[in-house]
PDB file of N, CA and C in Angstrom:
ATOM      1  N   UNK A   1     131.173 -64.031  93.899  1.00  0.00           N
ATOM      2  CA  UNK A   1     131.004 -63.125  92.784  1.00  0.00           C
ATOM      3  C   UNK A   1     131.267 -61.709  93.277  1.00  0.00           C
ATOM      4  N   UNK A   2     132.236 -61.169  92.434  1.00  0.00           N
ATOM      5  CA  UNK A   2     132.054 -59.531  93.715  1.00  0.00           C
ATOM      6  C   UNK A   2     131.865 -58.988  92.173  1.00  0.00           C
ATOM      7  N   UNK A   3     131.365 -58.902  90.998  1.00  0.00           N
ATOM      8  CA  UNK A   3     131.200 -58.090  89.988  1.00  0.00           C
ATOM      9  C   UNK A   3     129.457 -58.754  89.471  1.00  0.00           C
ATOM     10  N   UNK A   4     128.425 -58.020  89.085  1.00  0.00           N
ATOM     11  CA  UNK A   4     126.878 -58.252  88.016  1.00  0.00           C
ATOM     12  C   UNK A   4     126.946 -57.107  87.372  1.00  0.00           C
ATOM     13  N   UNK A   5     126.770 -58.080  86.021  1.00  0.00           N
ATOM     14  CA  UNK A   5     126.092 -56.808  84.893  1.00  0.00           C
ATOM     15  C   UNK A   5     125.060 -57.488  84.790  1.00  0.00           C
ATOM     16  N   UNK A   6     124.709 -56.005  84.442  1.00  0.00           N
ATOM     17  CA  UNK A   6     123.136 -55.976  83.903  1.00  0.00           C
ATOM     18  C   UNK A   6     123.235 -55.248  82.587  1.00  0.00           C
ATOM     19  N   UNK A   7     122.261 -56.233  81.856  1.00  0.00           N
ATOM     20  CA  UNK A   7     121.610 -55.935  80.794  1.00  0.00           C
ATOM     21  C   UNK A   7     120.793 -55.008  80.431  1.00  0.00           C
ATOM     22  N   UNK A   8     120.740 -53.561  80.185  1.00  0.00           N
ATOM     23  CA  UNK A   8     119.759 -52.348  80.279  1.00  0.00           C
ATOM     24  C   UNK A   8     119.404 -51.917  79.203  1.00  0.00           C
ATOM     25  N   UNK A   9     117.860 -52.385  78.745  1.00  0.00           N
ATOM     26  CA  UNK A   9     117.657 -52.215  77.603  1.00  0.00           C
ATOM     27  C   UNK A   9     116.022 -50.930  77.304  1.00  0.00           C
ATOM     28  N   UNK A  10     115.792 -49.945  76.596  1.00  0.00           N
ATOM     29  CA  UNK A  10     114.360 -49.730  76.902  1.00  0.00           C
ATOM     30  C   UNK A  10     113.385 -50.404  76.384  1.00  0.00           C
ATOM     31  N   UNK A  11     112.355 -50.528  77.197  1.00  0.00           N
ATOM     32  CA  UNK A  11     110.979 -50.655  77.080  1.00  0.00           C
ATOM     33  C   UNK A  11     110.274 -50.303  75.878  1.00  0.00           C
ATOM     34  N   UNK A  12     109.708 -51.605  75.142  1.00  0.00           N
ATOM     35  CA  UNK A  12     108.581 -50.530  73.879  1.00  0.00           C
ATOM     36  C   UNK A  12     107.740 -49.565  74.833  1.00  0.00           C
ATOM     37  N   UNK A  13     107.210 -50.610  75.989  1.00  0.00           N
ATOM     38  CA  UNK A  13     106.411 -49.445  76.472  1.00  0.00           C
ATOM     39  C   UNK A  13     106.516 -48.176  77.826  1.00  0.00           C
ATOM     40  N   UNK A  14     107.852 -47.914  77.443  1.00  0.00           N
ATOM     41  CA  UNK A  14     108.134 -47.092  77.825  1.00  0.00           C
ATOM     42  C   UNK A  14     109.258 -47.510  79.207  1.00  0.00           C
ATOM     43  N   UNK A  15     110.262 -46.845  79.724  1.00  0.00           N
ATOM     44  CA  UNK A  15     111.064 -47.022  81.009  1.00  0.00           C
ATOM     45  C   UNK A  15     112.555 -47.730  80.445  1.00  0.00           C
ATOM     46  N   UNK A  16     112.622 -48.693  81.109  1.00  0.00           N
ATOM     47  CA  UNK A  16     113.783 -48.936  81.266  1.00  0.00           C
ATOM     48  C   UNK A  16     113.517 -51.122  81.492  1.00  0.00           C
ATOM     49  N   UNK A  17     114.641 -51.806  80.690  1.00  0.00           N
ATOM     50  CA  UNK A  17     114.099 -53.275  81.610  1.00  0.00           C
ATOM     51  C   UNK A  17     115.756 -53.503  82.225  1.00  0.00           C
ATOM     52  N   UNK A  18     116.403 -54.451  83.235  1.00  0.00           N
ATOM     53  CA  UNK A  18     117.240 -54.638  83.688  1.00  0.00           C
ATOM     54  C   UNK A  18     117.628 -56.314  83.689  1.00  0.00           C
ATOM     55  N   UNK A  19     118.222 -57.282  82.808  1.00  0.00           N
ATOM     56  CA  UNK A  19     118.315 -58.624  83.095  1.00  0.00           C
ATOM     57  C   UNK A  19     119.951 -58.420  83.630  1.00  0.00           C
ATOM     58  N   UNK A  20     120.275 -59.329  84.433  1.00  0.00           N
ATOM     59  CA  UNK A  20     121.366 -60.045  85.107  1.00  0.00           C
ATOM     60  C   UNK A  20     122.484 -60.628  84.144  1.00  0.00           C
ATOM     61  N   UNK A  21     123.848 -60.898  84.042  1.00  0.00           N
ATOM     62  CA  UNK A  21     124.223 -61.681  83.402  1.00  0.00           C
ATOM     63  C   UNK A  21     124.328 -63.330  84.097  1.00  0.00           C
ATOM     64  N   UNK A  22     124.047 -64.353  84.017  1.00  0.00           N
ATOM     65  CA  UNK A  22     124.841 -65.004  84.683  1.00  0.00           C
ATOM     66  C   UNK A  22     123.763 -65.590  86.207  1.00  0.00           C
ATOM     67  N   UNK A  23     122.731 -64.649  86.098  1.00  0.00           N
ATOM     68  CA  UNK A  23     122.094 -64.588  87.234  1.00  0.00           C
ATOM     69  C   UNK A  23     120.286 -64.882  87.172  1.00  0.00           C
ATOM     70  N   UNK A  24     119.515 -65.315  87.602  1.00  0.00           N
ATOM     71  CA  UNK A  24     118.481 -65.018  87.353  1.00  0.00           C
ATOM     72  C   UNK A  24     117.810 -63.699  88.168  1.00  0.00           C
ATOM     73  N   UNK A  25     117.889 -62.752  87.382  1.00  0.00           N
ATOM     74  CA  UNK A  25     117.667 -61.504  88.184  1.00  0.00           C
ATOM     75  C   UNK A  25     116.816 -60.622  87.199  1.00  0.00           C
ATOM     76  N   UNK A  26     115.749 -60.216  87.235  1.00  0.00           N
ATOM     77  CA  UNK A  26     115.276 -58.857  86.504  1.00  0.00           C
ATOM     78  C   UNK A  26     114.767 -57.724  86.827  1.00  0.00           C
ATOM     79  N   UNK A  27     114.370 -56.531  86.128  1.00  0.00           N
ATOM     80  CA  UNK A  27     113.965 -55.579  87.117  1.00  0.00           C
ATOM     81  C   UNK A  27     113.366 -54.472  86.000  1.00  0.00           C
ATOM     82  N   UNK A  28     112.703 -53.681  86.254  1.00  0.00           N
ATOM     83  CA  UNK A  28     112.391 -52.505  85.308  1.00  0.00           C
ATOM     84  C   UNK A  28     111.861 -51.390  86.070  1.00  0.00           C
ATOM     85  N   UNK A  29     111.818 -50.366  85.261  1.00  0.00           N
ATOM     86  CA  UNK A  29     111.738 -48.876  85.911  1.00  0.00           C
ATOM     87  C   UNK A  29     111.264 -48.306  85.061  1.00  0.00           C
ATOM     88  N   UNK A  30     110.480 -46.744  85.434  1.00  0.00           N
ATOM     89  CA  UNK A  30     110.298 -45.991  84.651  1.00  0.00           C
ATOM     90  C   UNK A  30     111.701 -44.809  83.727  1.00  0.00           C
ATOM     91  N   UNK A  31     112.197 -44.463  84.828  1.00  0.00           N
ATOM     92  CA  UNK A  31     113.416 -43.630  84.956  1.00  0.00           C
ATOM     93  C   UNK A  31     114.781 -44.125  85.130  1.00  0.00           C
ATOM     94  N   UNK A  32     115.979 -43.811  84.886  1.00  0.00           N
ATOM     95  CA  UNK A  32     117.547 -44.041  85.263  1.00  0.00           C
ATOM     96  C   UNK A  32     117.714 -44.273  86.548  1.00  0.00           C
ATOM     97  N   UNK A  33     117.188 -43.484  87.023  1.00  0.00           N
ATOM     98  CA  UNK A  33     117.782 -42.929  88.682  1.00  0.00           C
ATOM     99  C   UNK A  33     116.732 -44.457  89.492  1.00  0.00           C
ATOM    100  N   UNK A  34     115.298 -44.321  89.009  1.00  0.00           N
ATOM    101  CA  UNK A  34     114.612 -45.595  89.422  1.00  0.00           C
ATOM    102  C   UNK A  34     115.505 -46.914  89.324  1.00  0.00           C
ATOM    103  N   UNK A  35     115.769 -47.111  88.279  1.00  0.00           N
ATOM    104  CA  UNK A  35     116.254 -48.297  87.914  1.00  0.00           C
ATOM    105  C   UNK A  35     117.228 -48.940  88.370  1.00  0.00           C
ATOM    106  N   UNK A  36     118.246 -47.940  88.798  1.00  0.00           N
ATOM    107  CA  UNK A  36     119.536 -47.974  89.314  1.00  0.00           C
ATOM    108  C   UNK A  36     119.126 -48.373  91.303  1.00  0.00           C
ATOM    109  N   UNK A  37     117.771 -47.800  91.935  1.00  0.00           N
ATOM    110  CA  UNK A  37     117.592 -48.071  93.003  1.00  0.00           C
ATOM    111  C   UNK A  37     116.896 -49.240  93.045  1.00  0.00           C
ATOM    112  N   UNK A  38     116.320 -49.680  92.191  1.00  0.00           N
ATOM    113  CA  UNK A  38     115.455 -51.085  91.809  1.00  0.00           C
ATOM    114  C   UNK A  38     116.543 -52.518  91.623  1.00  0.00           C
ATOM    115  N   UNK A  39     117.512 -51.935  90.624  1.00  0.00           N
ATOM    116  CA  UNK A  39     118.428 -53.139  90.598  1.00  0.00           C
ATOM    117  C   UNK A  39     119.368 -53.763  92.194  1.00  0.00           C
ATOM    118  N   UNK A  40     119.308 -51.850  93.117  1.00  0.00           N
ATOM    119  CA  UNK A  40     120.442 -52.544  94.225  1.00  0.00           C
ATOM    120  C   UNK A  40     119.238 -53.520  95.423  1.00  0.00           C
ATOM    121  N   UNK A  41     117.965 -53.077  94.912  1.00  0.00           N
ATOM    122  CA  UNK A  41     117.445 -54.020  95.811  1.00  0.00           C
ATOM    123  C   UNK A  41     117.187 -55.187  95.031  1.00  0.00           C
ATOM    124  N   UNK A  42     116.749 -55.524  93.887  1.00  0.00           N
ATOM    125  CA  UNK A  42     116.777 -56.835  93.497  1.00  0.00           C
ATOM    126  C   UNK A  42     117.790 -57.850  94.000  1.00  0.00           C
ATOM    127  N   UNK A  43     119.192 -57.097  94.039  1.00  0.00           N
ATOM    128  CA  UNK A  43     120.884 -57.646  94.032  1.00  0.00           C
ATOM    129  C   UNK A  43     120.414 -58.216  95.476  1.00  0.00           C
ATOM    130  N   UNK A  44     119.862 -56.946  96.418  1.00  0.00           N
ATOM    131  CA  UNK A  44     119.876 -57.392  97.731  1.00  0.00           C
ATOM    132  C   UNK A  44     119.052 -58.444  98.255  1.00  0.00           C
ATOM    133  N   UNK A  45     118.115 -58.601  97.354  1.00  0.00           N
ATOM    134  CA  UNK A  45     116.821 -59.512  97.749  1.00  0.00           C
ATOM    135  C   UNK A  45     117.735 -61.027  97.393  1.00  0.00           C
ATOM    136  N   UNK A  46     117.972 -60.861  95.935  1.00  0.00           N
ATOM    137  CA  UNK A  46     118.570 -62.123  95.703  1.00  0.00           C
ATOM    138  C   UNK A  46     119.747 -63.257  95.881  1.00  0.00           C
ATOM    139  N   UNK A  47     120.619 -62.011  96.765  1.00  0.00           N
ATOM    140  CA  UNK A  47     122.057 -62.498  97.162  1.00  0.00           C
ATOM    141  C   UNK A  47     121.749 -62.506  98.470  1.00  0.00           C
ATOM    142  N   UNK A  48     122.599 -63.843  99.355  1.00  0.00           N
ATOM    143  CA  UNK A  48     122.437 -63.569 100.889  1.00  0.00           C
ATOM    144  C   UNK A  48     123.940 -62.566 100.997  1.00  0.00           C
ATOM    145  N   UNK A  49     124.183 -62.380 101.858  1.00  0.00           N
ATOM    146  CA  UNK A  49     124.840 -61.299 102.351  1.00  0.00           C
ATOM    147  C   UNK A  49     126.492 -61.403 101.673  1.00  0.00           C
ATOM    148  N   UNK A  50     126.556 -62.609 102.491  1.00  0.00           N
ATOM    149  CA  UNK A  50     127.647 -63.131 102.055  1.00  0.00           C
ATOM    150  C   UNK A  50     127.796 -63.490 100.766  1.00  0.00           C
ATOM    151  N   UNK A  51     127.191 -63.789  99.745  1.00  0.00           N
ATOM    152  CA  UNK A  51     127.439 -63.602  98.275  1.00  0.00           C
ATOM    153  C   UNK A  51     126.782 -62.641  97.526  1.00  0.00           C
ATOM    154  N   UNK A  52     126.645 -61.316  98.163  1.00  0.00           N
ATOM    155  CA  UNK A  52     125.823 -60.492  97.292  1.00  0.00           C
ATOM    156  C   UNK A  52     127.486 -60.100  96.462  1.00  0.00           C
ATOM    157  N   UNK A  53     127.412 -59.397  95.389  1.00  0.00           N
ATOM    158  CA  UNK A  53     128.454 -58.444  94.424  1.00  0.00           C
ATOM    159  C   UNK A  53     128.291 -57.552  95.113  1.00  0.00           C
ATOM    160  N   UNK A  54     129.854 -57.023  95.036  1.00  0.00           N
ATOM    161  CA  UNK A  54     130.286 -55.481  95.837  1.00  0.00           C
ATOM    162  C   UNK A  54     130.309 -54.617  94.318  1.00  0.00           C
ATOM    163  N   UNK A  55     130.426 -54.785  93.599  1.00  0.00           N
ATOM    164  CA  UNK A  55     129.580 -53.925  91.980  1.00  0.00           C
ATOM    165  C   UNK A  55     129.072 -54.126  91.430  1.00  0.00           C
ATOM    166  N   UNK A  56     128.140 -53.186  91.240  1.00  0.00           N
ATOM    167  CA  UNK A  56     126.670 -53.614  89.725  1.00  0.00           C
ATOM    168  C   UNK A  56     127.372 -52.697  88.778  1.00  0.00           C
ATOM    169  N   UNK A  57     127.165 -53.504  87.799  1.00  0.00           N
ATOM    170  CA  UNK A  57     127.691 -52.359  86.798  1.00  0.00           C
ATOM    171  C   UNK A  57     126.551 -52.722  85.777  1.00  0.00           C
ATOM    172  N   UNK A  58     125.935 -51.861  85.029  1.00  0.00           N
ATOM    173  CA  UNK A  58     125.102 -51.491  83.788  1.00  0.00           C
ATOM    174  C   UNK A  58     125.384 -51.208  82.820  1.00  0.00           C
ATOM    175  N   UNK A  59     124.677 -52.400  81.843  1.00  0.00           N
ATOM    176  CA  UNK A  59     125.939 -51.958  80.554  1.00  0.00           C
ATOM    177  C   UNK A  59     124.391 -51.913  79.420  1.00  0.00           C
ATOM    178  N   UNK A  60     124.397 -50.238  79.055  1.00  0.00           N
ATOM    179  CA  UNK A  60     122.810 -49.560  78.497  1.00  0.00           C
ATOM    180  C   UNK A  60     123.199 -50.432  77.170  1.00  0.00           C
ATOM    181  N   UNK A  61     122.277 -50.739  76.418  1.00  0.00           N
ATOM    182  CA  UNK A  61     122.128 -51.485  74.954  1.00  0.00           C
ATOM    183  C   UNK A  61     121.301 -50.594  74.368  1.00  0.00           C
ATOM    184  N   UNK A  62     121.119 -49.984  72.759  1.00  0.00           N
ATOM    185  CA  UNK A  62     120.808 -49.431  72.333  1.00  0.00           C
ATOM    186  C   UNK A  62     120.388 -49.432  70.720  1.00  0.00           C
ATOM    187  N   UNK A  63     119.562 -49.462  70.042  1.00  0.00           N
ATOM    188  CA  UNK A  63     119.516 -49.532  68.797  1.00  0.00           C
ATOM    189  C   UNK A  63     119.111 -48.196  67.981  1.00  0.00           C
ATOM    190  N   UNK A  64     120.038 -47.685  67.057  1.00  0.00           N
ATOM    191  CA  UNK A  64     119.648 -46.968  66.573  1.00  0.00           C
ATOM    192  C   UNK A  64     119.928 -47.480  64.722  1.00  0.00           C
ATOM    193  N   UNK A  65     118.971 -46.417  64.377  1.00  0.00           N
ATOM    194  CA  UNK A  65     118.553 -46.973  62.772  1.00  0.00           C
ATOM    195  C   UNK A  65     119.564 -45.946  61.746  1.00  0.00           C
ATOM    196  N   UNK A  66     120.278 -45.554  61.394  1.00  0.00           N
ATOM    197  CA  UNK A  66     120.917 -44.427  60.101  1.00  0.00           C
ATOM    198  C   UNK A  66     120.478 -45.050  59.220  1.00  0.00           C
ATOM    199  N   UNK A  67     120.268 -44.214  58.289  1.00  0.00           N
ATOM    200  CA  UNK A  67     119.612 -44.316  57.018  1.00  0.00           C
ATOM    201  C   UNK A  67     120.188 -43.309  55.839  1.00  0.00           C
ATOM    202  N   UNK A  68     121.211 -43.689  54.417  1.00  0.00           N
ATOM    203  CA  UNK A  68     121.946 -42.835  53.742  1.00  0.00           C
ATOM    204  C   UNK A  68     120.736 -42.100  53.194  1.00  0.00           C
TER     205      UNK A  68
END
C-alpha cells in the first residue's frame, strides 16, 4: 500500500475523529496540527515497516446546513 486516507470528521464533542479507509485504524485529537501527529503514529504503530504507506492523505468531511 504506499497511499491511506483518512476519514476526518469533527467531534460533537469537540476536536477532530480520524477513521482509515480500507484499514482498521482510528484516531482523534483535539486540534489539526494534533491530529495530523496522532494519525502518523497510529500509521506507524499499525504498519510494520515494510508495509507502512509512504502518504497519508486526509480527506476533512463536513456538514453544513443553508437555509433559503
Amino acid at each position: 500500500m504506499s497511499e491511506i486516507i483518512f476519514i476526518v470528521e469533527a467531534s460533537p464533542e469537540g476536536g477532530f475523529t480520524a477513521r482509515a479507509l480500507g484499514a482498521a485504524v482510528f484516531t482523534e485529537a483535539d486540534t489539526e496540527d494534533q491530529l495530523a501527529g496522532n494519525v502518523r503514529d497510529v500509521v506507524a504503530c499499525h504498519f510494520d515497516a515494510d508495509e507502512r504507506p509512504r502518504v497519508i492523505r486526509l480527506h476533512f468531511v463536513r456538514d453544513e446546513l443553508i437555509t433559503a
